[in-house]
C-alpha atoms as a PDB file:
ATOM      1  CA  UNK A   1     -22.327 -11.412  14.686  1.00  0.00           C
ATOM      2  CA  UNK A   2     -25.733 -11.171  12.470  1.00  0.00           C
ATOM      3  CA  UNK A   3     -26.568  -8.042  14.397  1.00  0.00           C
ATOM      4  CA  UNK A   4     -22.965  -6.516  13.584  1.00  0.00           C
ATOM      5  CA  UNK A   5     -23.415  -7.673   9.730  1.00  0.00           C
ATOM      6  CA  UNK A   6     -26.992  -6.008   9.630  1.00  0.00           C
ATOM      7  CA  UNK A   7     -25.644  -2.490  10.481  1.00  0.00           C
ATOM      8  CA  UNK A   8     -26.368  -2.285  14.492  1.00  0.00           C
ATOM      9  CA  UNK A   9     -24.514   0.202  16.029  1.00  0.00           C
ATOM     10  CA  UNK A  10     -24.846  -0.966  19.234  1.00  0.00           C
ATOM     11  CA  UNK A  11     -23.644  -4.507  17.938  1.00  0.00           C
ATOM     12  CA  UNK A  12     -20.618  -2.900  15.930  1.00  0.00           C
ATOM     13  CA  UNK A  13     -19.348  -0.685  19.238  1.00  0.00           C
ATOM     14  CA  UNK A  14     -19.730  -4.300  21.274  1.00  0.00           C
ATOM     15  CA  UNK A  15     -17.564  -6.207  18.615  1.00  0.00           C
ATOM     16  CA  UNK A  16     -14.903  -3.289  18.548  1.00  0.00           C
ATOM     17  CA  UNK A  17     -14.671  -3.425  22.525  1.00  0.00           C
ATOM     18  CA  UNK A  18     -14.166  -7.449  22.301  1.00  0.00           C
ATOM     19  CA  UNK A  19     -11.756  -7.905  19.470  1.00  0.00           C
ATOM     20  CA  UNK A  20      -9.592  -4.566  19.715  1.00  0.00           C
ATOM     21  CA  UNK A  21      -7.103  -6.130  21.870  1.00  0.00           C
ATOM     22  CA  UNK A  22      -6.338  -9.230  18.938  1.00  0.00           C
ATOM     23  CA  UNK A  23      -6.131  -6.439  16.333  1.00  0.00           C
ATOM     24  CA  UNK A  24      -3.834  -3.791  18.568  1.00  0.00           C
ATOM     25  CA  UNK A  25      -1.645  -6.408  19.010  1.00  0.00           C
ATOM     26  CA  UNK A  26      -1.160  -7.350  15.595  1.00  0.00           C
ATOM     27  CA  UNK A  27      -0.487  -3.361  15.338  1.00  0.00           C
ATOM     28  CA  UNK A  28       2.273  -3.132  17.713  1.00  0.00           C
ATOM     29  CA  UNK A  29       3.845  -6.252  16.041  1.00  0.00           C
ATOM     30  CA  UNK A  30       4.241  -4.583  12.493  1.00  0.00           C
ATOM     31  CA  UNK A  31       4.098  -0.605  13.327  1.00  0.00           C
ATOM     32  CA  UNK A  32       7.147   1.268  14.486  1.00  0.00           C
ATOM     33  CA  UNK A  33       5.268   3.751  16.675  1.00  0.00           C
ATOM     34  CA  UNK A  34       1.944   4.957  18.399  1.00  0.00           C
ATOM     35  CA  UNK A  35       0.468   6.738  15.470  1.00  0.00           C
ATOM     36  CA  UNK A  36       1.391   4.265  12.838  1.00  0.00           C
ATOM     37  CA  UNK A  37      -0.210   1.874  15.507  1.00  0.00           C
ATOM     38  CA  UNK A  38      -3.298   4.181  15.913  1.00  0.00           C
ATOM     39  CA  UNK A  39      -3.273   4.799  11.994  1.00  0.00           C
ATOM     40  CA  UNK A  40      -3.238   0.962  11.333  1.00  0.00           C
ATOM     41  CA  UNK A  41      -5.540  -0.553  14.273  1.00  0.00           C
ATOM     42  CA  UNK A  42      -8.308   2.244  12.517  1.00  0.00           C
ATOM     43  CA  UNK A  43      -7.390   1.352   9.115  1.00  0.00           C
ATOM     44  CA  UNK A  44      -8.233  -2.347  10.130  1.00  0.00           C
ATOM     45  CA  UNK A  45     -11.551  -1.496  11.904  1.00  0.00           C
ATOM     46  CA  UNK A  46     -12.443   0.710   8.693  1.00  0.00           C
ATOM     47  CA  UNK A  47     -11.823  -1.981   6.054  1.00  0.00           C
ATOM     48  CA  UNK A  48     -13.586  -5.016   8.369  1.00  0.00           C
ATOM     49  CA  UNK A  49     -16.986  -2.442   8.280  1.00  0.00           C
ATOM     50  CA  UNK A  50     -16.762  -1.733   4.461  1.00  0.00           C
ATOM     51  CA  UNK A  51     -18.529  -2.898   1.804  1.00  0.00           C
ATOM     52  CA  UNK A  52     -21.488  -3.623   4.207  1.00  0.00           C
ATOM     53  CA  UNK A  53     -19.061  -6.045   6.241  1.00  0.00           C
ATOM     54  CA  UNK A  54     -18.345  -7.961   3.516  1.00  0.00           C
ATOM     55  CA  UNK A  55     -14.402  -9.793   5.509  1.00  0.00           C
ATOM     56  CA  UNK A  56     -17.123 -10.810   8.056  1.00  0.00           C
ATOM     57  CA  UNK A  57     -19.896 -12.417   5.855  1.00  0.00           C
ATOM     58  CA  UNK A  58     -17.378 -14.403   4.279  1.00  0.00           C
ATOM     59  CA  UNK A  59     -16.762 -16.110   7.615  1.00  0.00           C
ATOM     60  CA  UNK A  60     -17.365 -19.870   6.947  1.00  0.00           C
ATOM     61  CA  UNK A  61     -17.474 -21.640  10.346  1.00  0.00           C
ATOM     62  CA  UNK A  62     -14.678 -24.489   9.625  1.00  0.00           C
ATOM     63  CA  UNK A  63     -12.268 -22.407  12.447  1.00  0.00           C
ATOM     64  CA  UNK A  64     -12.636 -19.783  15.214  1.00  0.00           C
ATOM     65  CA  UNK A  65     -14.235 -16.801  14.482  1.00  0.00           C
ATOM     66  CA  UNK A  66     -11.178 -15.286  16.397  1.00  0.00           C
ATOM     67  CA  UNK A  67      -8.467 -17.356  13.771  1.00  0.00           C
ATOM     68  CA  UNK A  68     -10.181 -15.786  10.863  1.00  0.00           C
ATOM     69  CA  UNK A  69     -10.530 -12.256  12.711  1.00  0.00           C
ATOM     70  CA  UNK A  70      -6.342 -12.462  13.489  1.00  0.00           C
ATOM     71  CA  UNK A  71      -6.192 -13.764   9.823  1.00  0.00           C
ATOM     72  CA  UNK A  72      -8.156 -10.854   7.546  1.00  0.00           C
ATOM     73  CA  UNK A  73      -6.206  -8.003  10.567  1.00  0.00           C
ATOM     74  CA  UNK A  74      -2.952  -9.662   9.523  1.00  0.00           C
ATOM     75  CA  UNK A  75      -3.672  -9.001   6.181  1.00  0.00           C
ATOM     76  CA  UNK A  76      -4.794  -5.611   6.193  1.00  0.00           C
ATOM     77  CA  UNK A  77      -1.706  -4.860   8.379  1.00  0.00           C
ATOM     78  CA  UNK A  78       0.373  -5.836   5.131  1.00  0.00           C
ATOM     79  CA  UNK A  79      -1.899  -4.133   2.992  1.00  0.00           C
ATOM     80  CA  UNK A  80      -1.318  -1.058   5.369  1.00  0.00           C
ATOM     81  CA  UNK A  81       2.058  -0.921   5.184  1.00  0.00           C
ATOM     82  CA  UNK A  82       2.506  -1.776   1.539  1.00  0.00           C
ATOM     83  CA  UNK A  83       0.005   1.520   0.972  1.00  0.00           C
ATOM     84  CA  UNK A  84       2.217   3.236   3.124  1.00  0.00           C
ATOM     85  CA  UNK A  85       5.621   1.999   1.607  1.00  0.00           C
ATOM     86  CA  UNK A  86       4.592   3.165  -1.665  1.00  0.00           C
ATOM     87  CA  UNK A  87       2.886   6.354  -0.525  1.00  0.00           C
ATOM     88  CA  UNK A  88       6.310   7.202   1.086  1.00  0.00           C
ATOM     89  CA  UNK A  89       8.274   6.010  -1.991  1.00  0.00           C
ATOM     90  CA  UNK A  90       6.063   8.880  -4.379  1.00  0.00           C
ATOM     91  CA  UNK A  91       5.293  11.910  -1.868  1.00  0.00           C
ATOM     92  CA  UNK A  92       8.057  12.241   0.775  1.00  0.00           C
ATOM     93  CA  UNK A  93      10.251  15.080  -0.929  1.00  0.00           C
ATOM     94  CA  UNK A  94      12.194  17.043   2.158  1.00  0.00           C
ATOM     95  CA  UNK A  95      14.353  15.246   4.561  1.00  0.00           C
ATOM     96  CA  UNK A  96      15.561  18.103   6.975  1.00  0.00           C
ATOM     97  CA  UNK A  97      17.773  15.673   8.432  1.00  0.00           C
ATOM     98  CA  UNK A  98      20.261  15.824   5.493  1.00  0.00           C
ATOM     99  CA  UNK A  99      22.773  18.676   4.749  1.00  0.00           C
ATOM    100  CA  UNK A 100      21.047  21.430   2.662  1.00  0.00           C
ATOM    101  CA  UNK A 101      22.995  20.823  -0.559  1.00  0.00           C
ATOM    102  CA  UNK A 102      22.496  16.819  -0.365  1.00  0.00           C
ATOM    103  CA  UNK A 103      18.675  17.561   0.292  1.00  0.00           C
ATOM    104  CA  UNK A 104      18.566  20.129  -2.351  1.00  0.00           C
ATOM    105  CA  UNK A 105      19.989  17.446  -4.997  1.00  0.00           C
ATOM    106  CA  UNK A 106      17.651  14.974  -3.376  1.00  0.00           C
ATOM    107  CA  UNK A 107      14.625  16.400  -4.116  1.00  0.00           C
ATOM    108  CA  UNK A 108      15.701  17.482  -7.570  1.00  0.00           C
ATOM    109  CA  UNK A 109      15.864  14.307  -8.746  1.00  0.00           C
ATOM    110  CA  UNK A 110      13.310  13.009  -6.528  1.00  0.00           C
ATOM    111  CA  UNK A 111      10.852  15.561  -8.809  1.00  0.00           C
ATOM    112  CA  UNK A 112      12.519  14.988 -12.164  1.00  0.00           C
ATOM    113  CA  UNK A 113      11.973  11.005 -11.255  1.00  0.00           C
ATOM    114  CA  UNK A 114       8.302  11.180 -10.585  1.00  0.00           C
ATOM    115  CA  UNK A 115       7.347  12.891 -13.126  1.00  0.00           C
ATOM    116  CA  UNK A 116       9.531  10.604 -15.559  1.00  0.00           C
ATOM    117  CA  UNK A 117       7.381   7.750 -13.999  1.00  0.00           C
ATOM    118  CA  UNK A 118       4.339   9.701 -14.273  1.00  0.00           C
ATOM    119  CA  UNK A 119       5.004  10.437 -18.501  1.00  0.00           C
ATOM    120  CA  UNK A 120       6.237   7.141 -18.817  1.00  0.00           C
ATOM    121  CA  UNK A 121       2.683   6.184 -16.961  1.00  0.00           C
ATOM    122  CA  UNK A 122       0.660   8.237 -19.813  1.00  0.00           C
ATOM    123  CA  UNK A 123       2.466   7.013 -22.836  1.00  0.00           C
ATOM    124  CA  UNK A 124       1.289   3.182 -22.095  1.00  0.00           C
ATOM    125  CA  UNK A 125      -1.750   2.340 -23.600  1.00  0.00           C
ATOM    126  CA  UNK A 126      -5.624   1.071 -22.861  1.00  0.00           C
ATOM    127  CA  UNK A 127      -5.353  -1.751 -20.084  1.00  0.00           C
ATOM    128  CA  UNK A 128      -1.552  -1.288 -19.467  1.00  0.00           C
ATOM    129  CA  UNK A 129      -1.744   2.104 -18.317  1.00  0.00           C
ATOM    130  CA  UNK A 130      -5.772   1.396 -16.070  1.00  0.00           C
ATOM    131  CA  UNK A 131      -3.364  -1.577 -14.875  1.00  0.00           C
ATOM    132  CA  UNK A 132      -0.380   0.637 -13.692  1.00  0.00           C
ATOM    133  CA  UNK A 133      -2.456   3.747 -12.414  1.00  0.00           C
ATOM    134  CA  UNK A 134      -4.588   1.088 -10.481  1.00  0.00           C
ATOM    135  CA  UNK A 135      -1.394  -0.619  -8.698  1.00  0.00           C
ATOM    136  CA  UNK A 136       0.237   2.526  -7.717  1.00  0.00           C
ATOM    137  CA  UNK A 137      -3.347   4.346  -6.386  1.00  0.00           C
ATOM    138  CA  UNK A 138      -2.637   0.945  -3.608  1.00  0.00           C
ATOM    139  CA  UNK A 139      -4.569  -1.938  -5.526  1.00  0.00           C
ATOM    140  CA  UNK A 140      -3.376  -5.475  -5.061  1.00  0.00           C
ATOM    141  CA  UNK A 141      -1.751  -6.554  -8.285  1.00  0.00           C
ATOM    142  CA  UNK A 142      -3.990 -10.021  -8.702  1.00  0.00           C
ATOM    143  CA  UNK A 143      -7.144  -7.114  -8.313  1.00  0.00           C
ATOM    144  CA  UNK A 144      -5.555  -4.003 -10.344  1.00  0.00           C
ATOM    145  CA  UNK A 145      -5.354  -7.023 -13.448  1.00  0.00           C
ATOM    146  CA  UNK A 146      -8.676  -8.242 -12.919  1.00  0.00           C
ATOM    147  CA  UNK A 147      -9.664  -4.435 -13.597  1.00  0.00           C
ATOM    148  CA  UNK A 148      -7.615  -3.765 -16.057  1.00  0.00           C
ATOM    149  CA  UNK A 149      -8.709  -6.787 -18.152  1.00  0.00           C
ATOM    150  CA  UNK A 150      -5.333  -7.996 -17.794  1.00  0.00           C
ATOM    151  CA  UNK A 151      -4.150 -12.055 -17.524  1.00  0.00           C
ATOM    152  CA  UNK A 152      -0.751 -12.714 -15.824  1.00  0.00           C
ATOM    153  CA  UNK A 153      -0.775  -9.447 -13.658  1.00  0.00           C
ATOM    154  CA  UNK A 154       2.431 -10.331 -12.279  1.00  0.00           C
ATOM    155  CA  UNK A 155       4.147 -11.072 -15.672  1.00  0.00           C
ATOM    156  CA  UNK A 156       2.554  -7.944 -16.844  1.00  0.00           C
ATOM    157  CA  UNK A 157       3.690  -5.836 -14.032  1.00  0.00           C
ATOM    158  CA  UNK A 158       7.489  -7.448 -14.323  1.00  0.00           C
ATOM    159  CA  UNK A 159       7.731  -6.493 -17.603  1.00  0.00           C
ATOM    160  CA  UNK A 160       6.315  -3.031 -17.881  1.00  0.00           C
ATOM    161  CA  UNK A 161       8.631  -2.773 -14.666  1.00  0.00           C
ATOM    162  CA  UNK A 162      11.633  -4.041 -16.248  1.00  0.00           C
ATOM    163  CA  UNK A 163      11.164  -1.546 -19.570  1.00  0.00           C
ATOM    164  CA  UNK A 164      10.756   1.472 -17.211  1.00  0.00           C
ATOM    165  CA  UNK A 165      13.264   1.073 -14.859  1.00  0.00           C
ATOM    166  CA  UNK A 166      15.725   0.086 -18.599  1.00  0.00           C
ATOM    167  CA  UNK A 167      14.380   3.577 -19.946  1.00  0.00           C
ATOM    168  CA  UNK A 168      15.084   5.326 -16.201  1.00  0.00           C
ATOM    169  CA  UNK A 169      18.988   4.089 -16.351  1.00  0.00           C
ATOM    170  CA  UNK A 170      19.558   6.048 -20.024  1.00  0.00           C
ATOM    171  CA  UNK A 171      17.814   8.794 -18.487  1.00  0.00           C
ATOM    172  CA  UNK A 172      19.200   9.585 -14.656  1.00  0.00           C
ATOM    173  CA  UNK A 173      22.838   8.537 -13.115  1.00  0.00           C
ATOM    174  CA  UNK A 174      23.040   5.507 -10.974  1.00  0.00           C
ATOM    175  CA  UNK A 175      23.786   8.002  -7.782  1.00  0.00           C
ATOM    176  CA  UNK A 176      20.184   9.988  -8.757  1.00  0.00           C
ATOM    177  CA  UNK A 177      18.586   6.437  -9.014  1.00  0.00           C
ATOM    178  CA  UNK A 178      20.208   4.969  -5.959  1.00  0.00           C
ATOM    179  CA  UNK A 179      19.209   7.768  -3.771  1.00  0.00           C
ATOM    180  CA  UNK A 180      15.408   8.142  -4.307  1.00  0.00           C
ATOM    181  CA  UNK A 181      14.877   4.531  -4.283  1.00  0.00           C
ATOM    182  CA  UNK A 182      17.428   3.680  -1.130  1.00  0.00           C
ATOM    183  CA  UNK A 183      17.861   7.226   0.501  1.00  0.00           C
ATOM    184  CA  UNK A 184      21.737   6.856   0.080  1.00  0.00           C
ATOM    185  CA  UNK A 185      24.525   8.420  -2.655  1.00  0.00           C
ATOM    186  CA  UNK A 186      27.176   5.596  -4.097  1.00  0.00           C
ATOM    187  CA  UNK A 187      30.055   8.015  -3.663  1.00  0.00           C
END
């Protein structure tokens, strides 16, 4: 493990080949297909070597090393697919599954949503806005407030949430609303 922490290649390609198997697994549990698997098991391996290995040198011998391993995967696998959630949620405009007039009112107010989310975004102020842009670029809420220079991230959040979403109701119809955030018209 010391040799893998001090930046031996040899070391790092030896630790991939022994724990790959506990973190692929944890892949196929929580992706829906090979290249979300493939996308995942990488992200996983990426984040364990950044920072100079920092998730290993935290390893403090009270359990296995392969319990704290399955533990810091299992984690990034959430972290994974929360990135992902929300990177869908912003950037996914065409559905060519749809009829062309349903996608075509889609994506209308798919755009005229973002970028109400993105003004609404710019007119907050100081560590309200740093603390918004830093949760939606993928930051952990608890870390996006520590940041930010914000106490109570969650409250924070909840509320800034809450005003938005009462500003986005005056603004777009329920069916506009419903279908970007749910994929679906209330007829």
């Amino acid at each position: 493990m010391r040799n893998v922490i001090e930046g031996d290649e040899d070391a790092w390609e030896e630790f991939v080949k022994k724990y790959s198997n506990i973190i692929y697994s944890l892949c196929v549990k929580y992706a829906q297909d090979y290249d979300e698997r493939m996308d995942m098991f990488l992200y996983i391996f990426k984040k364990i070597r950044e920072k100079g290995f920092k998730r290993l040198r935290e390893f403090k011998e009270k359990a296995k090393f392969t319990t704290y391993l399955y533990k810091i995967s299992l984690n990034l696998c959430i972290d994974f697919l929360r990135s992902k959630k929300r990177k869908t949620l912003e950037y996914e405009f065409i559905d060519n599954k749809r009829n062309p007039d349903e996608g075509y009112r889609f994506d209308i107010a798919r755009i005229k949503i973002k970028e109400f989310i993105e003004g609404y975004i710019e007119s907050l102020k100081g560590k309200e806005k740093n603390f918004l842009e830093l949760f939606y670029k993928g930051e952990k809420i608890k870390d996006a407030a520590h940041k930010a220079g914000i106490e109570n991230g969650y409250y924070v959040l909840k509320r800034i949430l809450k005003d938005m979403r009462e500003k986005m109701e005056k603004e777009f119809s329920k069916d506009e609303i419903m279908e970007v955030l749910y994929g679906t018209y209330s007829v």
